[in-house]
Protein backbone atom coordinates (compact mmCIF):
# COMPACT_ATOMS: atom_id res chain seq x y z
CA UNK A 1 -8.89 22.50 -8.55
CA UNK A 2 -10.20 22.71 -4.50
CA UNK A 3 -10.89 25.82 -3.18
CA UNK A 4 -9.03 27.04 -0.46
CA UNK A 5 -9.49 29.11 2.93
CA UNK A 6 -6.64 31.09 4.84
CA UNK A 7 -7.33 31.62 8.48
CA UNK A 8 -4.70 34.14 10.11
CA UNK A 9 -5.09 34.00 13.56
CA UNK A 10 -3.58 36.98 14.51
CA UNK A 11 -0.88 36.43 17.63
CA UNK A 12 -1.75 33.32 18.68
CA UNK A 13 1.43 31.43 19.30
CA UNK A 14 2.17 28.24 20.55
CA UNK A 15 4.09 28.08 24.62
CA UNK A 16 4.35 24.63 26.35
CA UNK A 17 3.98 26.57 29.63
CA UNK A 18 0.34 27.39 30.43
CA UNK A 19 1.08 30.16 33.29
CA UNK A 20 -0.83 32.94 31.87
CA UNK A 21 -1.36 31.27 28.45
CA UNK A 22 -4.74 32.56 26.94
CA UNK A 23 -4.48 29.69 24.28
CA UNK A 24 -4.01 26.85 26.97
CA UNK A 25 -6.17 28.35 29.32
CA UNK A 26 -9.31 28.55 26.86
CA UNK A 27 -11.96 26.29 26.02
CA UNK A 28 -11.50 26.06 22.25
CA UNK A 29 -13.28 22.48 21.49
CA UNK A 30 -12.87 23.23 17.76
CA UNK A 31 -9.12 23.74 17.64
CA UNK A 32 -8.01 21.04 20.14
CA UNK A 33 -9.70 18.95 17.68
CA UNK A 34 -8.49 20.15 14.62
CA UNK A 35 -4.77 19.36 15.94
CA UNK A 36 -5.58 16.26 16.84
CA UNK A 37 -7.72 15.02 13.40
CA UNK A 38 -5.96 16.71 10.59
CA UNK A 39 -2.47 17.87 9.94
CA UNK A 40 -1.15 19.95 12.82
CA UNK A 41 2.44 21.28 12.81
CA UNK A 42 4.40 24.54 14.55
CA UNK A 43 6.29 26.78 12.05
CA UNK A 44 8.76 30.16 12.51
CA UNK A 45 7.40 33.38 12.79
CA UNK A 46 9.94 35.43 13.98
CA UNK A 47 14.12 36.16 13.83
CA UNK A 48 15.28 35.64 11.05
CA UNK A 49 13.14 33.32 9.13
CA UNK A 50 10.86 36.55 8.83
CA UNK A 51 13.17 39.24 7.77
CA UNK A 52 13.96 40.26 10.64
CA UNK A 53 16.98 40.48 13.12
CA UNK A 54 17.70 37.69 15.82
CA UNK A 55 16.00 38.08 18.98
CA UNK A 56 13.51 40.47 17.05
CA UNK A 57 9.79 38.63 17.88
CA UNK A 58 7.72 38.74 14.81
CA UNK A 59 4.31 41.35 13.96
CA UNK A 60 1.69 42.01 11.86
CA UNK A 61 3.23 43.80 9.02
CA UNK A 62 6.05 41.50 8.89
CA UNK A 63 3.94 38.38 9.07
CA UNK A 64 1.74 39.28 6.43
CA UNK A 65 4.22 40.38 4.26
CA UNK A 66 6.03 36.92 4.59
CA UNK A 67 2.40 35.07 4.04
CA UNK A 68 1.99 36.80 1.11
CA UNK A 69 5.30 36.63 -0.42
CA UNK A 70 6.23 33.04 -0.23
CA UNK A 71 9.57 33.99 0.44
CA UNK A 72 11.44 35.63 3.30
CA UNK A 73 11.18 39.19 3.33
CA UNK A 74 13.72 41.62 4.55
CA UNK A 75 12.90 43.72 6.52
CA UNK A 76 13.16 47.74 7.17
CA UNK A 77 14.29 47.31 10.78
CA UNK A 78 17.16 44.83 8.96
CA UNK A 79 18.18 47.15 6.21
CA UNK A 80 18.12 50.31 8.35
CA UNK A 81 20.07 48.55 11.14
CA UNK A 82 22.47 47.64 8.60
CA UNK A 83 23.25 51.27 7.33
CA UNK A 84 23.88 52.68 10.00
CA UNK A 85 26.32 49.64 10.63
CA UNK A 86 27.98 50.41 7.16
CA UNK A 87 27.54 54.18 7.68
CA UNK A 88 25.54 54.86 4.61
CA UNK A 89 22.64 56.38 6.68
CA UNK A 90 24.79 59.16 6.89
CA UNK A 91 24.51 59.50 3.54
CA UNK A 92 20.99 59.20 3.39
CA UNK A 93 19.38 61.38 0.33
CA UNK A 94 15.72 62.28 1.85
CA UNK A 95 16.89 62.88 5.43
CA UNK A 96 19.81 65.00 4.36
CA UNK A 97 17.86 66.98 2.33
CA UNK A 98 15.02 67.46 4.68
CA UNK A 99 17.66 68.90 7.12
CA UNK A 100 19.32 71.16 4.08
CA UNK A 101 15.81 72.64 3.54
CA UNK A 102 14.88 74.03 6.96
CA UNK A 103 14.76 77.51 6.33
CA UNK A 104 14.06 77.68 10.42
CA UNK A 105 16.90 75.95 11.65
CA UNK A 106 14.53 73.90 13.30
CA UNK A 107 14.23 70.04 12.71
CA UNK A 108 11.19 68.35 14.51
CA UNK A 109 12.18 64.00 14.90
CA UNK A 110 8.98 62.41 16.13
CA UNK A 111 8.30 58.53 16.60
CA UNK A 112 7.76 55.64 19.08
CA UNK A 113 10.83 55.83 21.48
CA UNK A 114 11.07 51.94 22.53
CA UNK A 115 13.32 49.09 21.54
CA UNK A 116 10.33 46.95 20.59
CA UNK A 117 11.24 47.34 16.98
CA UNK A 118 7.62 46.59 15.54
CA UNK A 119 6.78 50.27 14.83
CA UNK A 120 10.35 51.84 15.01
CA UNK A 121 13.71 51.42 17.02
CA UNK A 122 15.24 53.96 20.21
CA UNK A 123 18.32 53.12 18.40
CA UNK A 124 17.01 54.68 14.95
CA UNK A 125 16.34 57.94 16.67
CA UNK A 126 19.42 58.10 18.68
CA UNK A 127 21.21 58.00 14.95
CA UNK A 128 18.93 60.77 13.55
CA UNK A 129 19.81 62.64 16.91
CA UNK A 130 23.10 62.30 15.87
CA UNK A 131 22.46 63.38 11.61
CA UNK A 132 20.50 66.31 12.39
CA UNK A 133 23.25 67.55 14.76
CA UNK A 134 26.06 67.30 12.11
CA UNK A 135 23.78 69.57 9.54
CA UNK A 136 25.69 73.21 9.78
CA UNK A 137 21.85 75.16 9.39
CA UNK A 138 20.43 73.18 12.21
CA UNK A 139 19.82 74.89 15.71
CA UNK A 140 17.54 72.86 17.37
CA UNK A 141 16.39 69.57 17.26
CA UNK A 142 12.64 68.96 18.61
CA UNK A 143 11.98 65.07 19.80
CA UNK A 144 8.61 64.75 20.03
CA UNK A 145 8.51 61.12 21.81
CA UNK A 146 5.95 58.38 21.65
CA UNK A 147 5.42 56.02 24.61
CA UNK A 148 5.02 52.47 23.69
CA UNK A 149 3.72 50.39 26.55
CA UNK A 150 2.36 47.80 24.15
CA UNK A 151 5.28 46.22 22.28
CA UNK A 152 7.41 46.44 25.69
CA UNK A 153 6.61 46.07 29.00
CA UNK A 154 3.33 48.63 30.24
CA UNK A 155 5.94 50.72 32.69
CA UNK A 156 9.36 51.07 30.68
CA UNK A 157 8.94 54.84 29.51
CA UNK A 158 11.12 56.31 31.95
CA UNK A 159 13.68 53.45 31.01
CA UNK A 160 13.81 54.90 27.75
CA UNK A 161 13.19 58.63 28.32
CA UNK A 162 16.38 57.94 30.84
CA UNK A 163 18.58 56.19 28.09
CA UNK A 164 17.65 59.36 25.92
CA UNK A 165 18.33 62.08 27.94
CA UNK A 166 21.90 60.25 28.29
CA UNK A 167 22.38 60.29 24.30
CA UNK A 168 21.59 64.15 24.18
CA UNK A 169 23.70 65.00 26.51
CA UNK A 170 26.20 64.82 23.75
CA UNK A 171 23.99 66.73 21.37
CA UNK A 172 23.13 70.12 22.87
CA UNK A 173 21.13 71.61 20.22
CA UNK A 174 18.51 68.75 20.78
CA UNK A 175 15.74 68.41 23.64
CA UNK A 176 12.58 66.72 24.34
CA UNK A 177 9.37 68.96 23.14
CA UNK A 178 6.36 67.03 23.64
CA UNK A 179 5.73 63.22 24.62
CA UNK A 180 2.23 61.07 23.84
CA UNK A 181 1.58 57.55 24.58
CA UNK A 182 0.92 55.38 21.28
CA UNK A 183 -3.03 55.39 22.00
CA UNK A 184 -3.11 59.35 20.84
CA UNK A 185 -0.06 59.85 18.49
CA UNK A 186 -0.40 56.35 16.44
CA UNK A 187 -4.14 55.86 16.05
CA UNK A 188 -4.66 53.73 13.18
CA UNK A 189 -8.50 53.44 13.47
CA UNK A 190 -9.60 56.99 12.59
CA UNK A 191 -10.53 57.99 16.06
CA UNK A 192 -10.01 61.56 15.37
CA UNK A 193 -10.65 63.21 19.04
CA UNK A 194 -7.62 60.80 20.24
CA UNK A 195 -5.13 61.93 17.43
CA UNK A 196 -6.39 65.74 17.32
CA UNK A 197 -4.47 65.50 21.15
CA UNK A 198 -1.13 64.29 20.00
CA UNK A 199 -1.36 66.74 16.48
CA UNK A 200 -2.21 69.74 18.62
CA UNK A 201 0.59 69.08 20.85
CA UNK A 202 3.14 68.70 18.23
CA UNK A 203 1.48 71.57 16.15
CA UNK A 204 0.64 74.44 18.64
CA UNK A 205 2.29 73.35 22.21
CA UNK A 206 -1.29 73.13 23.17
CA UNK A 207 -1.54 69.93 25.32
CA UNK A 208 -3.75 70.13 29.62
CA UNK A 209 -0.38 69.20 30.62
CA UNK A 210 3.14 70.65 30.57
CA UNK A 211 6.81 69.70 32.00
CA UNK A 212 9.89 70.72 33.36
CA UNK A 213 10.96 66.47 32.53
CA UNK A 214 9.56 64.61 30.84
CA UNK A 215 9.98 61.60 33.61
CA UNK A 216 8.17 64.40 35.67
CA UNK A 217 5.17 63.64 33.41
CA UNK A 218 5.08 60.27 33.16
CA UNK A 219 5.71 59.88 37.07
CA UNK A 220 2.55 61.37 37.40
CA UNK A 221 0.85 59.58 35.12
CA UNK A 222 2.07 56.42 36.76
CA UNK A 223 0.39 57.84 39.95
CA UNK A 224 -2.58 57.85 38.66
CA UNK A 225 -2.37 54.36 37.07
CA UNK A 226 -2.08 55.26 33.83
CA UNK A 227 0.48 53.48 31.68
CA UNK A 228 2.87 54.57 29.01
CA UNK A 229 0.30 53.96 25.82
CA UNK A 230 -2.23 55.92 27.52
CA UNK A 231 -0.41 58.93 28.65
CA UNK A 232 -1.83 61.82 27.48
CA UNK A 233 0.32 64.32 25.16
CA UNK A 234 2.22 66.86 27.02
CA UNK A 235 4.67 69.56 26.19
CA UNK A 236 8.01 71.05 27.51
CA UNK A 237 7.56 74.47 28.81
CA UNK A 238 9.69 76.30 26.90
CA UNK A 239 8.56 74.62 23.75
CA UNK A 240 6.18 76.72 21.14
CA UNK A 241 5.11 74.29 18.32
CA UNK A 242 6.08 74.10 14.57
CA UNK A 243 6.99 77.09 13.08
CA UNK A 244 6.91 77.83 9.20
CA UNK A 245 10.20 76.73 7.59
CA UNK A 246 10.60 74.01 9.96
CA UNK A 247 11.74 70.55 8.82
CA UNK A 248 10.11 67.47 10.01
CA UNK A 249 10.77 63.59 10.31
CA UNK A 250 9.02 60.57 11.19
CA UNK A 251 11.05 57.71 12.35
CA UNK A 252 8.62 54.96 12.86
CA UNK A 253 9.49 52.60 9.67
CA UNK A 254 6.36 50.73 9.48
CA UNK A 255 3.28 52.46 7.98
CA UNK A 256 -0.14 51.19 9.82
CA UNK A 257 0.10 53.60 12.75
CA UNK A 258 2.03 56.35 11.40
CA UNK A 259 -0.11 57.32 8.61
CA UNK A 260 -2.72 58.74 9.82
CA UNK A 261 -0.34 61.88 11.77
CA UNK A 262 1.31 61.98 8.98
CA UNK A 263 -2.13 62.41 6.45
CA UNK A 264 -3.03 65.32 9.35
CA UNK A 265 0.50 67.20 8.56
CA UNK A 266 0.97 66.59 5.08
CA UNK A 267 -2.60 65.38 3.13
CA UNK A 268 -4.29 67.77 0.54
CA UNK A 269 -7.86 66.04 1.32
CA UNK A 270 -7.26 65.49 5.37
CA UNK A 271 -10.70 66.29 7.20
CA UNK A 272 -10.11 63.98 10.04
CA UNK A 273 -10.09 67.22 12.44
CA UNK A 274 -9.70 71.21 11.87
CA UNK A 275 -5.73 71.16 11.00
CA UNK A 276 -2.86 74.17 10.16
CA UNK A 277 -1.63 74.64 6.24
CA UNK A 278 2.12 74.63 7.84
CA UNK A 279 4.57 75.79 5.66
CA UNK A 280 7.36 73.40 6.30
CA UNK A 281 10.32 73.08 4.83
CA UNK A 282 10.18 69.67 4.53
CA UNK A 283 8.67 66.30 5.35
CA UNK A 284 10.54 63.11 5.33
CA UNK A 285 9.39 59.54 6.39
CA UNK A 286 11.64 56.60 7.55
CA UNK A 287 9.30 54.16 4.72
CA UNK A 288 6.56 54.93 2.46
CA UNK A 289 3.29 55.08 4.48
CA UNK A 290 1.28 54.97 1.54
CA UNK A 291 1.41 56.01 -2.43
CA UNK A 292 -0.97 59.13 -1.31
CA UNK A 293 1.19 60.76 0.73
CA UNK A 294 3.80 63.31 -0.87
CA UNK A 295 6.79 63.27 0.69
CA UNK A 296 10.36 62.57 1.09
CA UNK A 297 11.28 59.04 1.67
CA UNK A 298 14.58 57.97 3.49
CA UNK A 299 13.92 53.73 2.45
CA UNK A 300 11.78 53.41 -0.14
CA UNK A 301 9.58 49.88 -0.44
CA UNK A 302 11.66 47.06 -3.06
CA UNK A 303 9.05 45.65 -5.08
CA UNK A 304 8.13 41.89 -4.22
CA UNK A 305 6.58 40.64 -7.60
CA UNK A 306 4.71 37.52 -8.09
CA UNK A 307 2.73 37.50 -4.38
CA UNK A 308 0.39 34.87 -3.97
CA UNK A 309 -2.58 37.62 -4.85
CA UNK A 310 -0.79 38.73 -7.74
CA UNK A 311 0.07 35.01 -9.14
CA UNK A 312 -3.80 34.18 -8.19
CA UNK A 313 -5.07 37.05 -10.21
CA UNK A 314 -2.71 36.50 -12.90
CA UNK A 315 -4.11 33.09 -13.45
CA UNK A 316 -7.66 34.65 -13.50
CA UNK A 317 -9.07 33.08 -10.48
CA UNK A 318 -11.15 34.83 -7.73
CA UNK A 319 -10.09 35.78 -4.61
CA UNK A 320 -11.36 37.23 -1.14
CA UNK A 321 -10.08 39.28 1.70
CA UNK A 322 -11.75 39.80 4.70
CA UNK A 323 -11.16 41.71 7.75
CA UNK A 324 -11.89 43.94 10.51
CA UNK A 325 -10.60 47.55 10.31
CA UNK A 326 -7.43 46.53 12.93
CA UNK A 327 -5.85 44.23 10.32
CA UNK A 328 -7.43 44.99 7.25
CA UNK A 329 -4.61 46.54 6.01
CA UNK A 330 -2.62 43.49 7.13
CA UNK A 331 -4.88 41.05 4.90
CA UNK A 332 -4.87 43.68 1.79
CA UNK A 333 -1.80 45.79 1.24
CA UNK A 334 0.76 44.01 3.13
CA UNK A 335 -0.39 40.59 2.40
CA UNK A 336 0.14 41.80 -1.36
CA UNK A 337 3.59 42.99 -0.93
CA UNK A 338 2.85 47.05 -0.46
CA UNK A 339 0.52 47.00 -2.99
CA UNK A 340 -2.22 49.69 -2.51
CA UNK A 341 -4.80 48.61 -5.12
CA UNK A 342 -6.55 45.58 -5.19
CA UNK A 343 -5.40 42.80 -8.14
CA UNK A 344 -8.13 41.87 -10.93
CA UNK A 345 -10.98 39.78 -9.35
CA UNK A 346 -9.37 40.61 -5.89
CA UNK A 347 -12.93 41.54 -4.14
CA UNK A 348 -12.17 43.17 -0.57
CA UNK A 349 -14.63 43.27 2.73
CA UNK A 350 -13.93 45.60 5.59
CA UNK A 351 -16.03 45.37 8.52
CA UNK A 352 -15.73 48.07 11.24
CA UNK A 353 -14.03 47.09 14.32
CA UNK A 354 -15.87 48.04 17.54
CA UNK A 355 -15.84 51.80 18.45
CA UNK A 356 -17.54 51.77 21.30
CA UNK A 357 -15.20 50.50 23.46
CA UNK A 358 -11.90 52.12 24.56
CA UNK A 359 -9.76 48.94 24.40
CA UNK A 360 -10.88 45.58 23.50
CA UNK A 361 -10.61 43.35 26.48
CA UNK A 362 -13.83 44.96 27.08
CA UNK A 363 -15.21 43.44 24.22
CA UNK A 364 -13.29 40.27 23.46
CA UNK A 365 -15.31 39.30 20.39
CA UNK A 366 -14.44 42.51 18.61
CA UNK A 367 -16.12 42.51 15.16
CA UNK A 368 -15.45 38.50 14.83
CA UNK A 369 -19.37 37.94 14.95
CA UNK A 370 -19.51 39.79 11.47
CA UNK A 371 -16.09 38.86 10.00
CA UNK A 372 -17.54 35.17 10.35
CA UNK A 373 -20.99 35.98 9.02
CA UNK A 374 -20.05 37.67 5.64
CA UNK A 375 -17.50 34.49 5.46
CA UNK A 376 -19.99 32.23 5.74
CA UNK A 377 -21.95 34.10 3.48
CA UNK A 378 -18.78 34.33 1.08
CA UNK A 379 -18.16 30.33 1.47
CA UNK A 380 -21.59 29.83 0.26
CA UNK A 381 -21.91 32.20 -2.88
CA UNK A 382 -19.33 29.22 -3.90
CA UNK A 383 -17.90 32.70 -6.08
CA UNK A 384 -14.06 32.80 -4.77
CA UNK A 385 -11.19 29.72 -5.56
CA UNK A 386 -9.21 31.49 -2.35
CA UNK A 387 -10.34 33.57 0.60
CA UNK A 388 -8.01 35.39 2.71
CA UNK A 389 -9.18 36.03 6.38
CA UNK A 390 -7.81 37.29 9.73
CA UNK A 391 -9.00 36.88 13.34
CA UNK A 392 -8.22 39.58 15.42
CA UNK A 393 -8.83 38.85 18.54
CA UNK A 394 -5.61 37.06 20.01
CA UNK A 395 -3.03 40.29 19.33
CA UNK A 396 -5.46 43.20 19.60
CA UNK A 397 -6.63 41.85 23.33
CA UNK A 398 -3.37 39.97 24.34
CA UNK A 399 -2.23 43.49 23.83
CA UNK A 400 -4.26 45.16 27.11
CA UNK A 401 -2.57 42.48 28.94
CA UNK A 402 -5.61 41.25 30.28
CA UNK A 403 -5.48 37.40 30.67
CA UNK A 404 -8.96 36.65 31.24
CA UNK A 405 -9.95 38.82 28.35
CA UNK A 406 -7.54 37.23 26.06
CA UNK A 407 -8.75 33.89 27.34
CA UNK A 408 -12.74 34.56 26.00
CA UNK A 409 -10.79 36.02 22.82
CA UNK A 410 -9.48 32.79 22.08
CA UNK A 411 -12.56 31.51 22.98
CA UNK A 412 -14.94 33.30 21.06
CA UNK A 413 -11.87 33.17 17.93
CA UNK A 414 -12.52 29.37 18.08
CA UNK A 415 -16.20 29.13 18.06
CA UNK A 416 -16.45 31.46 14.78
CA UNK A 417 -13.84 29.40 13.50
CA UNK A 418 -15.50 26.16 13.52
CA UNK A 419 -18.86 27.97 11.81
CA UNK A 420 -16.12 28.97 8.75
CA UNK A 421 -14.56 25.74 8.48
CA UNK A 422 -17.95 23.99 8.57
CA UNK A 423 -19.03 26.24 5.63
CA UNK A 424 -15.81 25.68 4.10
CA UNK A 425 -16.01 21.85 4.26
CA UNK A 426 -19.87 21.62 2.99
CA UNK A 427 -18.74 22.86 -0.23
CA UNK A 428 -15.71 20.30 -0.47
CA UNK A 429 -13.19 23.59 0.03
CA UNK A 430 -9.80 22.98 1.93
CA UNK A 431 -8.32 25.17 4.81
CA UNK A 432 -5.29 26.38 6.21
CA UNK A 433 -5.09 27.66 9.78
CA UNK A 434 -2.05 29.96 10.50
CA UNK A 435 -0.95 32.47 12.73
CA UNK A 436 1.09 35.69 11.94
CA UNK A 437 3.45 35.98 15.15
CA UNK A 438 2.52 34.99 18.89
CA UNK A 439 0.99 37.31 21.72
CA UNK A 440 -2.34 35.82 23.88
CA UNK A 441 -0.09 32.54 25.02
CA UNK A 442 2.13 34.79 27.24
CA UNK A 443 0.10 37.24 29.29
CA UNK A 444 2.46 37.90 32.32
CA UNK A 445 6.47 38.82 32.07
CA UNK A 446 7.87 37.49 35.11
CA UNK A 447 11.15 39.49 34.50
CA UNK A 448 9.57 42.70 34.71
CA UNK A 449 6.36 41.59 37.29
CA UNK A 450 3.90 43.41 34.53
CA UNK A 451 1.63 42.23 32.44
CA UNK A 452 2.89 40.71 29.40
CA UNK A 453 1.81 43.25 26.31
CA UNK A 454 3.87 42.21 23.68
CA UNK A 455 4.33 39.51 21.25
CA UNK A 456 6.57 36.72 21.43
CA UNK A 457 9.05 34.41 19.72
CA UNK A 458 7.55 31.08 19.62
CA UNK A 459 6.37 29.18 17.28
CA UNK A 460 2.83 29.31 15.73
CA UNK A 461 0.48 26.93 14.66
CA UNK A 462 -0.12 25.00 10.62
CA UNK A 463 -2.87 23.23 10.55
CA UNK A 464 -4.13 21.86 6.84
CA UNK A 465 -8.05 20.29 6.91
CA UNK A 466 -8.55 18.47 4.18
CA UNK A 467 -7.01 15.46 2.65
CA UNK A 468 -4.69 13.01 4.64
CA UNK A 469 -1.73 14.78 5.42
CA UNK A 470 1.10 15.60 7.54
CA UNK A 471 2.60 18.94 8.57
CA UNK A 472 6.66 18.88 7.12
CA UNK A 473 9.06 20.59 10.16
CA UNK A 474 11.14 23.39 10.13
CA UNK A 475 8.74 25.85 8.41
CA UNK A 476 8.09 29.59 8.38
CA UNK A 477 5.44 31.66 6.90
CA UNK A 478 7.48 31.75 3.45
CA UNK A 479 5.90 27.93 3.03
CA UNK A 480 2.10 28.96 3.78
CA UNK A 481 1.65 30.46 0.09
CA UNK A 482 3.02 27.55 -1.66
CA UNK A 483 1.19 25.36 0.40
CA UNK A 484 -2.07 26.81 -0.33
CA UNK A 485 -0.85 26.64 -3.94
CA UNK A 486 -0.52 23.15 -3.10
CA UNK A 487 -3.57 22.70 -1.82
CA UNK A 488 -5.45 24.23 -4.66
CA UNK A 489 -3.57 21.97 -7.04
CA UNK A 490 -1.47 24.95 -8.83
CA UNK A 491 2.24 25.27 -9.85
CA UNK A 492 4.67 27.36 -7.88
CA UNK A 493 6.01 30.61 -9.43
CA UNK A 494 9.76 30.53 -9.29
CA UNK A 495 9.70 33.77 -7.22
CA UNK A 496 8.25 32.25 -4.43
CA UNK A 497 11.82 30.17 -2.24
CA UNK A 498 9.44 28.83 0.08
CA UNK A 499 8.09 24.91 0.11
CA UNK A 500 5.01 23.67 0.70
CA UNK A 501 4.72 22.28 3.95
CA UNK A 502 1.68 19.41 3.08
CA UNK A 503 2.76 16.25 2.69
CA UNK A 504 -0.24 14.50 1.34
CA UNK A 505 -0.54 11.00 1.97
């Protein structure tokens, strides 16, 4: 059986153009020669091949989750869409009840108000607008809006404030309380002083600014060059913060970035920041965040049995995952289907990503330097029969929109990559070089005349090193399990609908 290594290079796609394309416009000796000696092919990472719907680029969660699975994976976006298309969201159990139990009359709807669709959907929100106002016991509806910034152009806020304040119109019991950009209200990196901002704004109206519009707000903001993630949280003047008996719901539908808010309002053992015991009524969120978290939940997680982890630990081999703290959660739980707790002989390695810095283009390298040590060092124990691995570099910097940033990203993401492939093929091992969803090839939209912050549609690269090969076309990230399967010279589990994509000569 050979040994196998799976490099996720996390949004890295693949763009014939090279205007503004990090990947084209880097020095990356080891990867233009990896495509050109071993098997090199371009595979689907977004639409519907993913999950997902058409047009929708692919992300993280959703890449990983389709990695792991070997199959394609519907997604929430998908089956909430489709709901409120049938008209059973209506009907929904948890978010009916959680309006039923405000003792207030009060319902607070926070989440990322965009049309990105990686964290949440406008659309979603619009539709629990529209719920909450149909409940006989509610009085007021509190929006407490996220700015996105990052999975849509840097200046679209006061696009999607305006298409808001045009869907309320026709729902007078609702109103915008507080906004935040993403950087304070969706921390996923326990950074505690930028979150306390966002929870004390929500929580006590206590925020250095407050407005009569919220386009007021973000004008001014824009004035002083700061874009929609970065906007500080600020409150509407008549609003006073969450009152006891007061409902509450999240709509972002993917976890990563909404759990840590929701740990602050909710968790029995938070101590992220000093915090109220409020005494709501209820809590409801869109997914499950996590199995910690006690809550309502409007779309509960399907179980995806038989992931590659599972299958590998079922078969009592050894496996690895390593990451830094950006996607580590993107290597462990999502890559094994939602599943919190590691598999037997599943070891895990989390190395801290860089605090020091306030976004990474000032420190393109992030944690890579140590990701690729303790690899090397992993590679060499000769202990694991499959390592799991992601490079962070390409999404977390393509997202500042800095090209020249992204640019050393790529090229630091290629020098560690040729010390882990080195170690990998000293000890006879085989890799597999992937990428979750695209990002650092496409730094400028020319539509809009920003910088280009979100991901992308286009294909990503496959590239096997090891025996003669070919890459197979047409594939998606539902054939990169079975093809490390493949690789490693073990049978498919009939759960898994994706192919292997190695052709071995």
């Amino acid at each position: 059986m050979k040994k196998a290594l799976l490099v996720i290079l996390d949004g890295f796609g693949m763009r014939s153009n090279d205007d503004f394309n990090a990947v084209a416009g880097a020095d990356k000796p080891n990867l233009t020669s990896y495509i050109k000696n071993y098997a090199f092919g371009k595979i689907e990472a977004s639409e519907q091949a993913v999950g997902l719907p058409k047009g929708q680029f692919g992300n993280s969660e959703v890449g990983h989750l389709n990695l792991g699975a070997g199959r394609v994976v519907r997604q929430d976006i998908t089956k909430i869409d489709y709901e409120i298309e049938t008209g059973d969201f209506y009907k929904n159990k948890a978010l009916n009840s959680a309006l039923a139990k405000s003792t207030s009359g009060t319902v607070h709807v926070m989440g990322l108000l965009s049309d990105g669709g990686v964290h949440s959907h406008q659309n979603h929100i619009y539709e629990l607008i529209k719920l909450a106002s149909q409940a006989a016991n509610i009085q007021h509806i509190n929006l407490h809006m996220f700015l996105d910034g990052r999975d849509t152009p840097p200046q679209s806020a006061l696009t999607f404030i305006s298409q808001l304040e045009e869907v309320i119109k026709s729902y007078p019991k609702a109103k915008i309380a507080s906004i935040a950009g993403r950087y304070y209200a969706m921390d996923r990196d326990k950074r505690w002083d930028r979150l306390e901002l966002a929870y004390k704004a929500l929580v006590s109206a206590d925020a250095d600014t407050s407005f009569a519009t919220p386009s007021a707000a973000i004008s001014a903001a824009y004035a002083e060059q700061i874009t929609d993630e970065f906007v500080k949280p600020a409150v509407f003047n008549g609003y006073s913060g969450i009152k006891s008996g007061d409902s509450m719901i999240f709509a972002n539908f993917r976890s990563d970035r909404a759990v840590q808010l929701t740990d602050a309002f909710i968790g029995k053992d938070f101590n992220g920041f000093p915090h109220k015991n409020l005494d709501l009524a209820a809590f409801v969120t869109m997914t499950r965040y996590n199995d910690k978290l006690e809550c309502l939940v409007a779309y509960p997680p399907t179980a995806i049995v038989n992931t590659l982890g599972e299958y590998i630990s079922t078969l009592g081999l050894k496996q690895l995952r390593i990451a830094e703290t950006e996607k580590y959660p993107h290597v462990t739980y999502f890559f094994n289907g939602g599943e919190q707790q590691p598999f037997n002989n599943e070891t895990r390695i989390l190395i801290n990503s860089p605090k020091e810095v306030a976004t990474y283009d000032l420190k393109p390298e992030m944690s890579l330097p140590e990701v690729a040590s303790k690899l090397v060092d992993a590679i060499n124990s000769n202990e694991y029969d499959l390592i799991i691995t992601n490079f962070a570099n390409g999404d977390m910097v393509g997202h500042t929109g800095n090209y020249d940033a992204s640019v050393k990203a790529v090229e630091a993401l290629d020098l560690y990559l040729g010390k882990v492939v080195e170690a990998m093929r000293a000890h006879d091992g085989e890799v597999l070089i992937v990428a979750d969803h695209g990002n650092c090839e496409e730094m400028f939209d020319y539509k809009s005349q920003q910088p280009h912050t979100q991901h992308t549609t286009n294909l990503v690269p496959c590239i096997y090193i090891g025996r003669e090969a070919s890459i197979l076309e047409g594939g998606a990230l539902k054939d990169v399990a079975p093809s490390l399967l493949a690789m490693m010279g073990l049978p498919q589990p009939q759960e898994m609908t994706g192919h292997s994509l190695i052709a071995f000569k």
